[in-house]
Protein backbone atom coordinates (compact mmCIF):
# COMPACT_ATOMS: atom_id res chain seq x y z
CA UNK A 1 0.96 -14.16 9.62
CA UNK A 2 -0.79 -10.54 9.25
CA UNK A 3 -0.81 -8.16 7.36
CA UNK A 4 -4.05 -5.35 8.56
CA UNK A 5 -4.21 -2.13 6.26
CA UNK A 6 -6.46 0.51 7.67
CA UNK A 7 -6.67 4.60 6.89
CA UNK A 8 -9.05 4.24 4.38
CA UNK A 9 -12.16 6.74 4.12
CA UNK A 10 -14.25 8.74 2.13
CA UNK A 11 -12.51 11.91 0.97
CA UNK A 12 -13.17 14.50 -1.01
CA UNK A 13 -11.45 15.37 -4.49
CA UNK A 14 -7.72 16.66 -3.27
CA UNK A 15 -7.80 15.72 -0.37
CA UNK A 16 -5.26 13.31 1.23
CA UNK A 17 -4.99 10.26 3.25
CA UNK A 18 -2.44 8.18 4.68
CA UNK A 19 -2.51 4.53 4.94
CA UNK A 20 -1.13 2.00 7.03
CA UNK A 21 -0.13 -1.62 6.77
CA UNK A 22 1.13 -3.37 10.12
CA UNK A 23 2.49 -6.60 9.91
CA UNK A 24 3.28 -9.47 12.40
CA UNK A 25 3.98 -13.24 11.96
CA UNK A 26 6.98 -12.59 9.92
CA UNK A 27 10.37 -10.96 9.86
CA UNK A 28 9.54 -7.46 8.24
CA UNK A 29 12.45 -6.23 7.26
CA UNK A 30 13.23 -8.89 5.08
CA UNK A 31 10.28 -8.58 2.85
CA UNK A 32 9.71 -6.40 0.36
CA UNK A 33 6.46 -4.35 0.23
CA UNK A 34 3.61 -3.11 -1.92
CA UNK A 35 0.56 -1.67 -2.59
CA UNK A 36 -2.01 -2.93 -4.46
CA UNK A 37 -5.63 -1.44 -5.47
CA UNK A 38 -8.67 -2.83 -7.30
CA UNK A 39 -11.64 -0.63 -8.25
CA UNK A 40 -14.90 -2.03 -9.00
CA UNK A 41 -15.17 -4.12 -12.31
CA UNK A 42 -11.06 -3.49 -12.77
CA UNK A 43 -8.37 -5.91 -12.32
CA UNK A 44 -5.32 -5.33 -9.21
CA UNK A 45 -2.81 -2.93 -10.28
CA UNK A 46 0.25 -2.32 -8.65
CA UNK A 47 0.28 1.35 -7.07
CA UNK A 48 3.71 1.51 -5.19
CA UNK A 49 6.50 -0.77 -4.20
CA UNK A 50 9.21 -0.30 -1.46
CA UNK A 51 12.43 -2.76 -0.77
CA UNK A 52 13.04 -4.19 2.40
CA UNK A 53 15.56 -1.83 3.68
CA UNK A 54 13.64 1.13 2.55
CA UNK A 55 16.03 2.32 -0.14
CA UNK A 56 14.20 1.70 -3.66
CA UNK A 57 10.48 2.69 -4.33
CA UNK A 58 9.05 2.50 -7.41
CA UNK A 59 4.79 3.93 -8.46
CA UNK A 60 2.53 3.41 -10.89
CA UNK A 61 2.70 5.98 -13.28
CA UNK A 62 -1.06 7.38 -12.17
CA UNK A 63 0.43 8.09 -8.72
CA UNK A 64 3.68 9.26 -9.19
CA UNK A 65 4.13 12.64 -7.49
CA UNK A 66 0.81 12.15 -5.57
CA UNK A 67 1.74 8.92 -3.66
CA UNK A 68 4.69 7.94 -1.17
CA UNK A 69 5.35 4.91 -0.25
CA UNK A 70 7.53 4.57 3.36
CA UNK A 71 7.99 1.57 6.09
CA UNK A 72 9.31 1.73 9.68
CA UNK A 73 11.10 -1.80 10.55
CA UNK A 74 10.86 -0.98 13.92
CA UNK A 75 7.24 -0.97 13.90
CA UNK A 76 7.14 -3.81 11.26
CA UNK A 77 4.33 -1.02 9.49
CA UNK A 78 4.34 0.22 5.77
CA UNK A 79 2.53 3.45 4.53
CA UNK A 80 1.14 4.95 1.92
CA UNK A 81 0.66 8.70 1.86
CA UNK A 82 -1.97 9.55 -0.55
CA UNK A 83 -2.71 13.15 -1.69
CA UNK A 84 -4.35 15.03 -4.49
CA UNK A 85 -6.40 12.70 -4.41
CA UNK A 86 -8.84 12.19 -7.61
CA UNK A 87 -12.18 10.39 -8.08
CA UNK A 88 -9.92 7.40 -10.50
CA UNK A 89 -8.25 6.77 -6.78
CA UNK A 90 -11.22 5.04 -5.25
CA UNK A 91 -10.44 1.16 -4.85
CA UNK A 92 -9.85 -1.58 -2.79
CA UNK A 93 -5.91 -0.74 -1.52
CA UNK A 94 -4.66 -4.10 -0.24
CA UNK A 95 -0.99 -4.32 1.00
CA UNK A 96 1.21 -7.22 -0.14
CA UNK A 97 4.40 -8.68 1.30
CA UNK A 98 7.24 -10.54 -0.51
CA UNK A 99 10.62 -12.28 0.71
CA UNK A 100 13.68 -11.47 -0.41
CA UNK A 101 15.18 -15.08 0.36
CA UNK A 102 14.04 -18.13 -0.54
CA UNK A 103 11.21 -19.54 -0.92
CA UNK A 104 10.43 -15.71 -0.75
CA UNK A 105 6.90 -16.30 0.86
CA UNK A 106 4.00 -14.02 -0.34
CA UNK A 107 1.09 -12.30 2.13
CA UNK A 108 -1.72 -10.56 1.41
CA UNK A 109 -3.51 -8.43 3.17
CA UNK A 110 -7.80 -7.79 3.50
CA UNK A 111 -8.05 -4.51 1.73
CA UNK A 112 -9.21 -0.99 3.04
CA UNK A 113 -11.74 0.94 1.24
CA UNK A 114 -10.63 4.13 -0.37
CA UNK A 115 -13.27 6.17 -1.71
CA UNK A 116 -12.77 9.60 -3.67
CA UNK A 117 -16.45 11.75 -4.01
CA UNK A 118 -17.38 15.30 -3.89
């Protein structure tokens, strides 16, 4: 089981970036997706969440407007499209992967560096 994030770079104030997530190992479409992000000396937060069929996404208040979450089960990939991007953005993103069915396994993936600076 994998799940590789990448997209992540330095980027100035406004800018936007678009992250990916590709999975493999696992049956994709039956797990629901997230985003995560961690900033130095701050716990995880959840930034976005997307269900398995692609119907319901839910954000973080912080990113709402600003962030869209999307997946392609054909390509067994998740993204997250980043924009207006402000300096409280830089973290850690990490994507995480959920079952919907019993024993509804859980992934993680490494982490890509996002990093917001003028």
């Amino acid at each position: 089981v994998q799940l590789v994030e990448s997209g992540g770079a330095l980027v100035q104030p406004g800018g936007s970036l678009r992250l990916s997530c590709a999975a493999s190992g696992f049956t994709f479409s039956t797990y629901d997706m997230r985003w995560y992000r961690q900033a130095p000396g701050k716990e995880r937060e959840l930034v976005a969440s997307i269900s398995s069929g692609g119907g319901i996404t839910t954000y973080a208040d912080s990113v709402k407007g600003r962030f869209t979450i999307s997946r392609d089960n054909a390509k067994n990939t998740v993204y997250l499209q980043m924009s207006s991007l402000k300096l409280e953005d830089t973290a850690v993103y990490f994507c995480y992967a959920r079952g919907i069915y019993r024993p509804r396994y859980e992934y993680w993936g490494q982490g890509t560096q996002v990093t917001v600076s003028s």
